[in-house]
N, C-alpha and C. Protein backbone atom coordinates (compact mmCIF):
# COMPACT_ATOMS: atom_id res chain seq x y z
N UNK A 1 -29.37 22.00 120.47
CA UNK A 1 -29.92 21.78 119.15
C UNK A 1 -31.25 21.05 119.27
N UNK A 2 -31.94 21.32 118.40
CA UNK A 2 -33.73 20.96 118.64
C UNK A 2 -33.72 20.08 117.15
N UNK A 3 -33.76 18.49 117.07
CA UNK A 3 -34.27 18.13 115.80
C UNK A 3 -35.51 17.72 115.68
N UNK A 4 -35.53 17.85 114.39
CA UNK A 4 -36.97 17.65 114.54
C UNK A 4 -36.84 16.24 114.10
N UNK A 5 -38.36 15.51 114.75
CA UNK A 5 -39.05 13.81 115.12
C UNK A 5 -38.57 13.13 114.50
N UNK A 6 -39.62 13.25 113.00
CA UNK A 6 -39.33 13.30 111.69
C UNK A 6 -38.13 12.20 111.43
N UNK A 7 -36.94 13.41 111.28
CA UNK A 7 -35.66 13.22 110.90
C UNK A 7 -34.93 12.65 111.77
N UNK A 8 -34.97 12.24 113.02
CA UNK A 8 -34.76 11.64 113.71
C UNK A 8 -35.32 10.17 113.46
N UNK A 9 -36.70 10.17 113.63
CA UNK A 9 -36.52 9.07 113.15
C UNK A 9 -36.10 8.20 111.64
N UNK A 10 -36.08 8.71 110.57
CA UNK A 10 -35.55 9.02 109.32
C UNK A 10 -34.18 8.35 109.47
N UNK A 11 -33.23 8.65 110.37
CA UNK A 11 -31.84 8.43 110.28
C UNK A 11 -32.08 6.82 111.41
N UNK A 12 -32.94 7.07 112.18
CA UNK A 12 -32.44 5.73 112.87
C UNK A 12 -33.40 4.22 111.63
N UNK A 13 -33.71 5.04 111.15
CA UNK A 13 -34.50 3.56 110.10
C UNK A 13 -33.65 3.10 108.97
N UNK A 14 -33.11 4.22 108.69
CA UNK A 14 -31.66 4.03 107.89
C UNK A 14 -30.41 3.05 108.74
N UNK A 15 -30.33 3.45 109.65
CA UNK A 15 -29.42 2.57 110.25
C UNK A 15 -29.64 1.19 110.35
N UNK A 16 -31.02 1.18 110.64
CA UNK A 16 -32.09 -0.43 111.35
C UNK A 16 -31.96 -1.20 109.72
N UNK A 17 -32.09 -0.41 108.37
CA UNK A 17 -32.00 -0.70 107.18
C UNK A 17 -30.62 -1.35 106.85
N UNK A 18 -29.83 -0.30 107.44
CA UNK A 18 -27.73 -0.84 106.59
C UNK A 18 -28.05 -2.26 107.70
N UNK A 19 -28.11 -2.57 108.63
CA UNK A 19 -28.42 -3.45 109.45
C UNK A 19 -28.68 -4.75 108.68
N UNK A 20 -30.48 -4.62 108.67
CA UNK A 20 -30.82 -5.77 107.93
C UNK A 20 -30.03 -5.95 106.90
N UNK A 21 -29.99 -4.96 105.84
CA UNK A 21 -29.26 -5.38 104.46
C UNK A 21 -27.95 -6.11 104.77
N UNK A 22 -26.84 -5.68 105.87
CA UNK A 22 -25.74 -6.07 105.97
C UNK A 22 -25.55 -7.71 106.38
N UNK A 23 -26.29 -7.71 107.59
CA UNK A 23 -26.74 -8.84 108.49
C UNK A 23 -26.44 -10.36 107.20
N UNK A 24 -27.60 -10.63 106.78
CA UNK A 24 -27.17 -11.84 105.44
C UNK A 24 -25.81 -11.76 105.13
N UNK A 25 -25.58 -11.09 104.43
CA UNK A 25 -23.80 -11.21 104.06
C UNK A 25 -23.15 -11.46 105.34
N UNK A 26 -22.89 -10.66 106.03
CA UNK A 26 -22.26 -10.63 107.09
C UNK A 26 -21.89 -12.04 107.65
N UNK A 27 -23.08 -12.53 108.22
CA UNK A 27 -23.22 -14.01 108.72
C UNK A 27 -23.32 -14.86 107.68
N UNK A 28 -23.25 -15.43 106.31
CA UNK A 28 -22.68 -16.07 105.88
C UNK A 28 -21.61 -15.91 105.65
N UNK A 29 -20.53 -14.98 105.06
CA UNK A 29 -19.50 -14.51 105.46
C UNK A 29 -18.76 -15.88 107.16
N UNK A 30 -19.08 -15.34 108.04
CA UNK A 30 -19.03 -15.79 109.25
C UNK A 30 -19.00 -16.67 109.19
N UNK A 31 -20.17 -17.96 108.65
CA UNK A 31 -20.46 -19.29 108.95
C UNK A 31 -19.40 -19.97 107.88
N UNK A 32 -19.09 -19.43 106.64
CA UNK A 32 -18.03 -20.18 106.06
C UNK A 32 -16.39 -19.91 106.31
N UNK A 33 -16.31 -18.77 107.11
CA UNK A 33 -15.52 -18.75 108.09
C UNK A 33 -15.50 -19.68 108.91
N UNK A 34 -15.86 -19.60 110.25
CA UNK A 34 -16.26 -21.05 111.00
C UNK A 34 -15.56 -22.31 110.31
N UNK A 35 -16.69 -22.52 109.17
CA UNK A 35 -16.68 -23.96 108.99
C UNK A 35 -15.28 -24.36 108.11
N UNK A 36 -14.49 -22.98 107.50
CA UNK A 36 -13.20 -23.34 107.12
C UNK A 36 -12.13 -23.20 108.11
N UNK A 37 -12.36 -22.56 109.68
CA UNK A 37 -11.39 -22.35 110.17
C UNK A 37 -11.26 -24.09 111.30
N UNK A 38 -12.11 -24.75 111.03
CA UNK A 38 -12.42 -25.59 111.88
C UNK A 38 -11.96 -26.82 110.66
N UNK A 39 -12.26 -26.88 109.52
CA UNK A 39 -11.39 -28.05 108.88
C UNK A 39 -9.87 -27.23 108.52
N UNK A 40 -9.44 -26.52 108.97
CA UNK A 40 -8.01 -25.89 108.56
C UNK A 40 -7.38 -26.56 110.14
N UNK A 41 -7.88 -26.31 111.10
CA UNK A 41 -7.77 -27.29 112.43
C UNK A 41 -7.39 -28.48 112.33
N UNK A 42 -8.60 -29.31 111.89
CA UNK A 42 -8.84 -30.71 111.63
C UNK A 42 -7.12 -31.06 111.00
N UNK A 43 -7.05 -30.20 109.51
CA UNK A 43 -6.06 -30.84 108.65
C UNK A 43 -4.44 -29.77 108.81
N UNK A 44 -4.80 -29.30 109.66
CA UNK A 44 -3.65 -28.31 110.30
C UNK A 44 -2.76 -27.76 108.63
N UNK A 45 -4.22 -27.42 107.91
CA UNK A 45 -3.52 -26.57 106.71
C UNK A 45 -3.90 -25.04 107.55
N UNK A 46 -2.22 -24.39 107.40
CA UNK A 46 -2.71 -22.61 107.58
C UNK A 46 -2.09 -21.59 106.84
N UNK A 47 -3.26 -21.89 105.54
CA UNK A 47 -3.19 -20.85 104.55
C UNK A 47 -3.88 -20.14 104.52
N UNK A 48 -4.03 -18.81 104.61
CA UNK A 48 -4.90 -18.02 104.59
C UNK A 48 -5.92 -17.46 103.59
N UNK A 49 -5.16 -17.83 102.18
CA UNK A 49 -5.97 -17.45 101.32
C UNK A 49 -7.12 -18.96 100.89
N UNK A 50 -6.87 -19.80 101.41
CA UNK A 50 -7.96 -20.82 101.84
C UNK A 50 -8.96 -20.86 102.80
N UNK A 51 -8.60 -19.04 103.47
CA UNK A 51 -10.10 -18.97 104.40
C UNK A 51 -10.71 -17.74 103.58
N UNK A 52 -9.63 -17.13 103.00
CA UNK A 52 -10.76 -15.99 102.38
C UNK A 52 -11.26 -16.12 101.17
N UNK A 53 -11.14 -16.36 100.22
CA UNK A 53 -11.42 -16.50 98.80
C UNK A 53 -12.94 -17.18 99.24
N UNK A 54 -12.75 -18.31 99.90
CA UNK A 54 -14.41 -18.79 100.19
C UNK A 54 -15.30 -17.57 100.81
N UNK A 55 -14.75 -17.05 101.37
CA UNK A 55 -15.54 -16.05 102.40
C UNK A 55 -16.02 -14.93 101.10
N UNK A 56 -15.18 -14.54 100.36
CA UNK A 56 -15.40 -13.60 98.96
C UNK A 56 -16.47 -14.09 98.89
N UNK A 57 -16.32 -14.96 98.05
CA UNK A 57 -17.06 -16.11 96.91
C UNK A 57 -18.77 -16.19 97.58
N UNK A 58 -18.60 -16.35 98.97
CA UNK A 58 -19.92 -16.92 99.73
C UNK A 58 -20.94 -15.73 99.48
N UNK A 59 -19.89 -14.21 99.87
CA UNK A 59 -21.04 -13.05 100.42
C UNK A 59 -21.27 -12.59 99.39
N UNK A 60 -20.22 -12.73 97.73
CA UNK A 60 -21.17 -12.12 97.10
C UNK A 60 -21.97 -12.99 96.58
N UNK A 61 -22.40 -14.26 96.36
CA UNK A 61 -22.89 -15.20 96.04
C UNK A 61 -24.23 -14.78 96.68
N UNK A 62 -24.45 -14.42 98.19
CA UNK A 62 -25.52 -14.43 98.81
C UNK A 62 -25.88 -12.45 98.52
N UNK A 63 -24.96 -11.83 98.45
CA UNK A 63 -25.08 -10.14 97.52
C UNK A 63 -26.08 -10.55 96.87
N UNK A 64 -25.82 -11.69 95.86
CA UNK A 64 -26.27 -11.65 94.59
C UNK A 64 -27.90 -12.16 94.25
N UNK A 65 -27.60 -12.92 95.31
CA UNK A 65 -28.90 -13.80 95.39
C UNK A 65 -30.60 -12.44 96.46
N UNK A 66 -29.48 -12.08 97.35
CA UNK A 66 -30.54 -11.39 97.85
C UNK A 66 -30.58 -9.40 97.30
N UNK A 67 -30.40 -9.78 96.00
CA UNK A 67 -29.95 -8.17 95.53
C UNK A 67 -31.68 -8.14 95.37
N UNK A 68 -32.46 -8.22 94.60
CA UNK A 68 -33.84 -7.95 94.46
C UNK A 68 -34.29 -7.74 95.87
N UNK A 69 -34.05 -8.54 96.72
CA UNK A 69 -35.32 -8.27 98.27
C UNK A 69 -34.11 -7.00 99.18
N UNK A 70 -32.78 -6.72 98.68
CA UNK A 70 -32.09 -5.60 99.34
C UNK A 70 -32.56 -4.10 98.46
N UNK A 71 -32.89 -4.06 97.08
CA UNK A 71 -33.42 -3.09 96.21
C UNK A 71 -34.64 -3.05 96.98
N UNK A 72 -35.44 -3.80 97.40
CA UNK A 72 -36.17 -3.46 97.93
C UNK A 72 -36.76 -2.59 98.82
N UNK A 73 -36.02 -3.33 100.21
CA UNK A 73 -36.02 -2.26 101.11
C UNK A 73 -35.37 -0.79 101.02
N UNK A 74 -34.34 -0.68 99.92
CA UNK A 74 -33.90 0.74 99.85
C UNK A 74 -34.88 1.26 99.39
N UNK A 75 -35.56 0.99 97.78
CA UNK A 75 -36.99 1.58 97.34
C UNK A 75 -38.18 1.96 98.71
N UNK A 76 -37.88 1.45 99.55
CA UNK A 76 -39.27 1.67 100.80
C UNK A 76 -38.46 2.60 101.41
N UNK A 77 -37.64 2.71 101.52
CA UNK A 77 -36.82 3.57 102.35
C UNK A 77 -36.81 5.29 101.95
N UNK A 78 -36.37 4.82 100.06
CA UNK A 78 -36.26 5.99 99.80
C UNK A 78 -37.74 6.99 99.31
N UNK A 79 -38.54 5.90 99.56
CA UNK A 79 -40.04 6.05 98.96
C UNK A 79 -40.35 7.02 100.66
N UNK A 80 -40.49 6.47 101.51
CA UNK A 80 -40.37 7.43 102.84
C UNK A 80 -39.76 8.69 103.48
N UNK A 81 -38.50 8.65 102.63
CA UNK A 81 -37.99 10.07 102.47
C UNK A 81 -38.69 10.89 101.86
N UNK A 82 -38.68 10.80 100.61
CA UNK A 82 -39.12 11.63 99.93
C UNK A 82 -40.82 12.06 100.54
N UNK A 83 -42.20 11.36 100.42
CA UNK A 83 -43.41 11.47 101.25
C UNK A 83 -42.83 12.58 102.89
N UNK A 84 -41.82 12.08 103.36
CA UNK A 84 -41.34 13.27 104.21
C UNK A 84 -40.87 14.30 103.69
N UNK A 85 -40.16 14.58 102.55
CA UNK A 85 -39.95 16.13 102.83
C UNK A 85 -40.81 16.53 101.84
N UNK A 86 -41.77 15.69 100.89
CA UNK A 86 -42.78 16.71 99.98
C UNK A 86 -43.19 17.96 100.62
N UNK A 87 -43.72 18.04 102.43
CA UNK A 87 -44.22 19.44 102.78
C UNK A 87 -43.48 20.67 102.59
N UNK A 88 -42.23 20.02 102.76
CA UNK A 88 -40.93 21.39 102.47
C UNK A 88 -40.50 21.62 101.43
N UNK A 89 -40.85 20.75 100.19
CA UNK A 89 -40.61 21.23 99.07
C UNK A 89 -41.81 22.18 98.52
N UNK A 90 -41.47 23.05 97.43
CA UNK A 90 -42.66 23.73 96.89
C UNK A 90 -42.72 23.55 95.43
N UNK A 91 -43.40 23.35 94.52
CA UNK A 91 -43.58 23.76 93.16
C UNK A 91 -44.14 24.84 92.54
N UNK A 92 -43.38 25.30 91.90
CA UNK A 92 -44.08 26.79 90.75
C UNK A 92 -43.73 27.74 91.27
């Protein structure tokens, strides 16, 4: 199979994109993990829904906060698609 450049690279910028976008959540997610699994230690409470509900709470908190600069990069993203396939589209 022969792909073409292009679209090749197209799909790996998309990936490098779910990446960044994910990355923030992800690792806060993580760090209030951490820092609840380490006072659940300390106070040898092991409830579980005392590690996740924070972990909810954190990523969409930080969803929420970084939703404008994540619209973002999809708008650049999808703004690059499209400038790529205008040649293959036709009008009239």
């Amino acid at each position: 199979m022969n792909y073409d450049q292009a679209s090749v690279e197209l799909v790996r910028q998309a990936l490098i994109i779910t990446l960044k976008i994910a990355a923030p959540v992800l690792a806060a997610g993580m760090l209030i993990g951490l820092v609840i699994s380490v006072l659940q230690s300390v106070t040898s409470i092991q409830d579980q829904t005392i590690a996740t509900v924070p972990k909810i709470v954190v990523m969409v908190v930080v969803a929420v906060v970084l939703a404008s600069w994540i619209a973002q990069r999809l708008i650049e993203y999808c703004i690059a698609l499209f400038n790529l396939s205008a040649p293959y589209t036709h009008s009239g």
